[in-house]
Protein backbone atom coordinates (compact mmCIF):
# COMPACT_ATOMS: atom_id res chain seq x y z
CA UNK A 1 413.10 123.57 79.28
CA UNK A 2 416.50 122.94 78.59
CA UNK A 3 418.00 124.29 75.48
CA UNK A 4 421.61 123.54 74.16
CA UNK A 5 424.12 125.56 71.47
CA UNK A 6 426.79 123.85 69.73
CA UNK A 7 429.51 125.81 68.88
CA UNK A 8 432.88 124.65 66.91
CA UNK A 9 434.60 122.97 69.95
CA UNK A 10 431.82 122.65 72.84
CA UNK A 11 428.76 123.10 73.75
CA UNK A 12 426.80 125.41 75.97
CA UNK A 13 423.76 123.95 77.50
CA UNK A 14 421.62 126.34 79.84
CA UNK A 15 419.88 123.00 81.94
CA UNK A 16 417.09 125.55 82.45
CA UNK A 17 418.49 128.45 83.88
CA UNK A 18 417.05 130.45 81.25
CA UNK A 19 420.47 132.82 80.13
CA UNK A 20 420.66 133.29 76.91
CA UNK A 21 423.61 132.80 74.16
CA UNK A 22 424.30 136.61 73.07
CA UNK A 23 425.84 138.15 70.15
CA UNK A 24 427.35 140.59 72.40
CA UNK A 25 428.78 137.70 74.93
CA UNK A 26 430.63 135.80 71.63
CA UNK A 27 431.75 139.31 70.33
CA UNK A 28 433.46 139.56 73.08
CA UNK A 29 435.20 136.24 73.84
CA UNK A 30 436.49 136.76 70.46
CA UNK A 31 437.93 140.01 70.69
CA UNK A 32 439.36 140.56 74.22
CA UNK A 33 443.12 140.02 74.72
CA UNK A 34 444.01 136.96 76.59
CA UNK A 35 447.61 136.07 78.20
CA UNK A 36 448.56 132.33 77.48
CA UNK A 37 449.62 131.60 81.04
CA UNK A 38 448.38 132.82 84.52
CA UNK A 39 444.94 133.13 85.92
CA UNK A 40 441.66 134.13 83.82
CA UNK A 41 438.54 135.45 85.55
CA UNK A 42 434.97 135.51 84.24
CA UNK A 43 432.70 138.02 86.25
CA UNK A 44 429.00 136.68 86.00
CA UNK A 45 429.72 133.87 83.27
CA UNK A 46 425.91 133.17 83.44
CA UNK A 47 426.31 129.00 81.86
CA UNK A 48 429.56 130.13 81.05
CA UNK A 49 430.44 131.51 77.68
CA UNK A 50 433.00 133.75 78.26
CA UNK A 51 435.41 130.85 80.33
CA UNK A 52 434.78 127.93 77.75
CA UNK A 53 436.00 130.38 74.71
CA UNK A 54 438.77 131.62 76.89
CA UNK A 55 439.72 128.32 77.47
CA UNK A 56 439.43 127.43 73.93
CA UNK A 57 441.61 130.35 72.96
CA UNK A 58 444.22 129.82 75.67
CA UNK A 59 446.80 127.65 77.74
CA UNK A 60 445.52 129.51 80.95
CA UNK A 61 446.51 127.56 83.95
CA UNK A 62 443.36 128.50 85.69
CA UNK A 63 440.24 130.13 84.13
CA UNK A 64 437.51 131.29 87.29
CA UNK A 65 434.07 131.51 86.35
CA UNK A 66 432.31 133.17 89.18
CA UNK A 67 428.32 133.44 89.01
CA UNK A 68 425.59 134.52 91.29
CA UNK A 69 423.02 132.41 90.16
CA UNK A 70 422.54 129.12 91.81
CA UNK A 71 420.99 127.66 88.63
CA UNK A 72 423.26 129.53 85.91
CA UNK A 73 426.40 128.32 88.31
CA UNK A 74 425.23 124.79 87.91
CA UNK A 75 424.36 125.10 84.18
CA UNK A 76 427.90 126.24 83.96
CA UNK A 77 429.58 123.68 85.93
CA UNK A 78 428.34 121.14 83.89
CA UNK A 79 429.23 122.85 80.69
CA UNK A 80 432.79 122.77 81.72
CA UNK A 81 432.41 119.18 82.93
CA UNK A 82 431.39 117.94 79.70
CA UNK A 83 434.35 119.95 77.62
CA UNK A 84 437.84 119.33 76.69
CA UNK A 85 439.06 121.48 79.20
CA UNK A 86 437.54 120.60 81.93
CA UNK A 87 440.73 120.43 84.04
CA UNK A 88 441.20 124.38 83.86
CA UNK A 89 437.65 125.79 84.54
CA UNK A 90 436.22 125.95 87.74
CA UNK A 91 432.40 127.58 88.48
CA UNK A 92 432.16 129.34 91.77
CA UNK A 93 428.66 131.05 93.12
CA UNK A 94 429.27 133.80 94.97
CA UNK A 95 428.84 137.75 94.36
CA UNK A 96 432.19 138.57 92.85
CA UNK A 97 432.60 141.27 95.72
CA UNK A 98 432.77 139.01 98.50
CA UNK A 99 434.42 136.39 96.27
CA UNK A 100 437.16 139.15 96.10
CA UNK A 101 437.31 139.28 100.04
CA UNK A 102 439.14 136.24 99.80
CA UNK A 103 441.45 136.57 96.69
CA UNK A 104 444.87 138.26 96.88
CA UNK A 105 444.91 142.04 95.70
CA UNK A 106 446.53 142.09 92.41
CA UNK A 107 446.63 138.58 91.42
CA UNK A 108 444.51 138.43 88.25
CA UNK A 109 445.87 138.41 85.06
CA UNK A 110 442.89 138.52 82.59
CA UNK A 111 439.33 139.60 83.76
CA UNK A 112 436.36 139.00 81.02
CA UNK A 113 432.65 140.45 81.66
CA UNK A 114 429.95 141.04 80.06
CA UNK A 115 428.13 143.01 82.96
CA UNK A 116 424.63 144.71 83.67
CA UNK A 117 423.84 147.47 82.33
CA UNK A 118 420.29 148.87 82.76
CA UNK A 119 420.99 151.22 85.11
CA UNK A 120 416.83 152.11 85.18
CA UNK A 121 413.88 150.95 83.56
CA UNK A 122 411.31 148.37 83.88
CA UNK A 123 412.99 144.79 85.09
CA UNK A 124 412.64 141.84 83.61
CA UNK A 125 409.68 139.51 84.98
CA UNK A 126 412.09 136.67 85.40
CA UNK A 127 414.72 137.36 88.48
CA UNK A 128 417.84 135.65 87.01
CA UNK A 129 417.00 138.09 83.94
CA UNK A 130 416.40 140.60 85.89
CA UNK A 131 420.10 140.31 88.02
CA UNK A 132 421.65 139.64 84.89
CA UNK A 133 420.61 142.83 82.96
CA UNK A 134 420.20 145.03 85.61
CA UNK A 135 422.73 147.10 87.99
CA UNK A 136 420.86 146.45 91.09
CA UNK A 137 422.77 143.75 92.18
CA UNK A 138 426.24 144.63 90.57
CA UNK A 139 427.20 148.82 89.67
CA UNK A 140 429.31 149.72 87.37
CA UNK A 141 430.41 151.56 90.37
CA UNK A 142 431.59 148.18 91.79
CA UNK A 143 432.81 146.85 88.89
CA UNK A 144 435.19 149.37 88.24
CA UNK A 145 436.46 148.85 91.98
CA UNK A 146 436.94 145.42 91.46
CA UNK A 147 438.86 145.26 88.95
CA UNK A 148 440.98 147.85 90.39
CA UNK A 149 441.24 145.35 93.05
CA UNK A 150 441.75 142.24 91.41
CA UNK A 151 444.12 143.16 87.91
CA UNK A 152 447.94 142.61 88.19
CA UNK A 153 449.95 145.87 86.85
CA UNK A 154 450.35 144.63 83.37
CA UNK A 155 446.41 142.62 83.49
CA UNK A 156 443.17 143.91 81.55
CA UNK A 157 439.60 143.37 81.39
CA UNK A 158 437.84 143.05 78.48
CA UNK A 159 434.41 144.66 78.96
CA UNK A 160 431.05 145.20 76.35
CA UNK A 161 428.44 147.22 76.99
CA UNK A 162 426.01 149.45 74.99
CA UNK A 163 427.86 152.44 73.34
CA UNK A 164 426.15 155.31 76.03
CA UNK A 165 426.86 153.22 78.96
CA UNK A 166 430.18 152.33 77.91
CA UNK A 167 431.66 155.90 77.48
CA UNK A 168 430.46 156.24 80.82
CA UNK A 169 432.31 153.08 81.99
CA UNK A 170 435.41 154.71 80.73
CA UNK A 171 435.38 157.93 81.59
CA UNK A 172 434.21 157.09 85.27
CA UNK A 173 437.50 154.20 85.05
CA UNK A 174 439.88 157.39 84.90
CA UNK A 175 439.04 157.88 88.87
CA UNK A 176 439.90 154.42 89.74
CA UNK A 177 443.18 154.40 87.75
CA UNK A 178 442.39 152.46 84.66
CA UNK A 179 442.77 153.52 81.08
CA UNK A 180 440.86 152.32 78.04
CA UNK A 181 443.88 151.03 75.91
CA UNK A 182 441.14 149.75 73.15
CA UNK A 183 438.00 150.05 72.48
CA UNK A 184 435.61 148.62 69.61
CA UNK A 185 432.53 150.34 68.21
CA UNK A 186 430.26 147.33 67.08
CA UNK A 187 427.25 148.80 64.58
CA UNK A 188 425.04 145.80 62.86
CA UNK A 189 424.98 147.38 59.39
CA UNK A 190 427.11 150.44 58.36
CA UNK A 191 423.43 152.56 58.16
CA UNK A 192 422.74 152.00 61.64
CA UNK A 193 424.60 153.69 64.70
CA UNK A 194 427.14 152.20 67.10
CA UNK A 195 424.93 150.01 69.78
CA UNK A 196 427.78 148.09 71.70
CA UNK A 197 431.38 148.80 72.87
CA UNK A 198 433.95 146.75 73.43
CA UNK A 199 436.47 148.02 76.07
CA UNK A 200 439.51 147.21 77.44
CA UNK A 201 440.50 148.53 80.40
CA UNK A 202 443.89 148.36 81.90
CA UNK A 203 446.18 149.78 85.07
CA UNK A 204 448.48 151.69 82.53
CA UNK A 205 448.03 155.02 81.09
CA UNK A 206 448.08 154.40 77.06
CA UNK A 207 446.46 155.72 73.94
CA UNK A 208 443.51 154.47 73.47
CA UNK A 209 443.70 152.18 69.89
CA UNK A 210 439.86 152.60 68.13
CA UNK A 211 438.44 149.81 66.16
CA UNK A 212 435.11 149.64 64.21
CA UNK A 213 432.81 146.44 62.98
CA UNK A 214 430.51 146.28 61.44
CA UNK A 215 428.51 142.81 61.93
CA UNK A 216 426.45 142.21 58.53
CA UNK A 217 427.38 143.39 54.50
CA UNK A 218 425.89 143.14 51.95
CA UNK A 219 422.68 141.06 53.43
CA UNK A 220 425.21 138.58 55.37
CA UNK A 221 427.87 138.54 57.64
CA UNK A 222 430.88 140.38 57.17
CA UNK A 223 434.33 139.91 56.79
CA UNK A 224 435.49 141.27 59.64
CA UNK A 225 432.87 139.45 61.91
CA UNK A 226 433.19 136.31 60.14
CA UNK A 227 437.31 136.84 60.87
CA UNK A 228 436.75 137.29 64.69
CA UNK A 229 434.17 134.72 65.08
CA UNK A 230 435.03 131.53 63.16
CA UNK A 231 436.73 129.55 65.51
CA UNK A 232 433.29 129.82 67.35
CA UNK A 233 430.50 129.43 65.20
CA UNK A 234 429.48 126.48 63.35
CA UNK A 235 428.86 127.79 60.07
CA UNK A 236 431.27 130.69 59.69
């Protein structure tokens, strides 16, 4: 069954493929730090989230979505067909490591992805769940190498990921030569601990900047959520 979300400017309809629209996947369209110009790469856009609001947000010449899922890659190809930007986005399935095998080293400028990150555990019954929330098919491991491979000098990636996995992301990026220049703790009420991180990870040694949010006060959405997400959502 085919189910659609509207958001502000465009519309994300999964044509059956069965991935979901996440908090964690808007969070982080909203918050990662884009470059106006160059080339924009979404690792795994699933129906492709992540490229539309990128493309929203930006004048990026060319935003990649690459996917490994035959069905998500064709829910997301027709998502960008059917959006004002069609021009910019392009959907390409392949497994971003051999898709690298024929990119130029150093030739991204922007890298967004909201990865796997059960590293263990029981899988999902469905397989497209199963690849999308599980390492198996993509480590952090080969994450990390990739975008060592693919970010120019002054790029980033923009990266979420819950809070245990993600200080592991980071401390493990050291050995590949990429620093965490910010990172955001995300907590759903101010009582309950950090469950997501937003990272940004980037080729040059910096002090790391440390953000907080907090996504509901006072029994609705905050201020700072409602700040970061309402060019997105409908009703913020």
């Amino acid at each position: 069954m085919s189910r659609s979300f509207n958001f502000k400017q465009f519309t994300i309809n999964d044509h059956g493929c069965g991935m979901p629209i996440s908090t964690d996947a808007v969070l982080l369209g909203a918050w990662a730090a884009l470059p106006q110009q160059g080339h924009i790469v979404d690792i795994g856009t699933g129906s492709g989230l992540l490229a539309l609001m990128a493309a929203q947000r930006t004048q990026a010449t060319t935003i990649t979505a690459v996917e490994l899922d035959s069905n998500a890659a064709t829910a997301a190809t027709a998502n960008f067909a059917a959006s004002p930007w069609s021009s910019r986005l392009q959907c390409i399935e392949n497994n971003i490591v051999h898709w690298c095998q024929h990119i130029a080293p150093a030739s991204i400028d922007s890298i967004l992805c909201n990865p796997p990150y059960f590293n263990a555990g029981q899988q999902a019954q469905q397989q497209h769940r199963a690849t999308a929330r599980h390492t198996d098919n993509f480590s952090h491991q080969q994450l990390l190498e990739t975008l060592r491979y693919l970010l120019t000098t002054n790029g980033c990636a923009s990266i979420i990921l819950p809070t245990y996995e993600g200080q592991q992301l980071i401390t493990h990026a050291l050995t590949y030569g990429l620093y965490c220049r910010r990172r955001c703790d995300v907590r759903t009420t101010v009582q309950k601990p950090v469950m997501r991180t937003l990272i940004e990870l980037t080729k040059n040694c910096s002090i790391t900047k440390q953000q907080q949010l907090c996504i509901h006060a006072d029994n609705t959405y905050s201020s700072d959520f409602i700040t970061l997400t309402k060019d997105f959502y409908l009703k913020m």
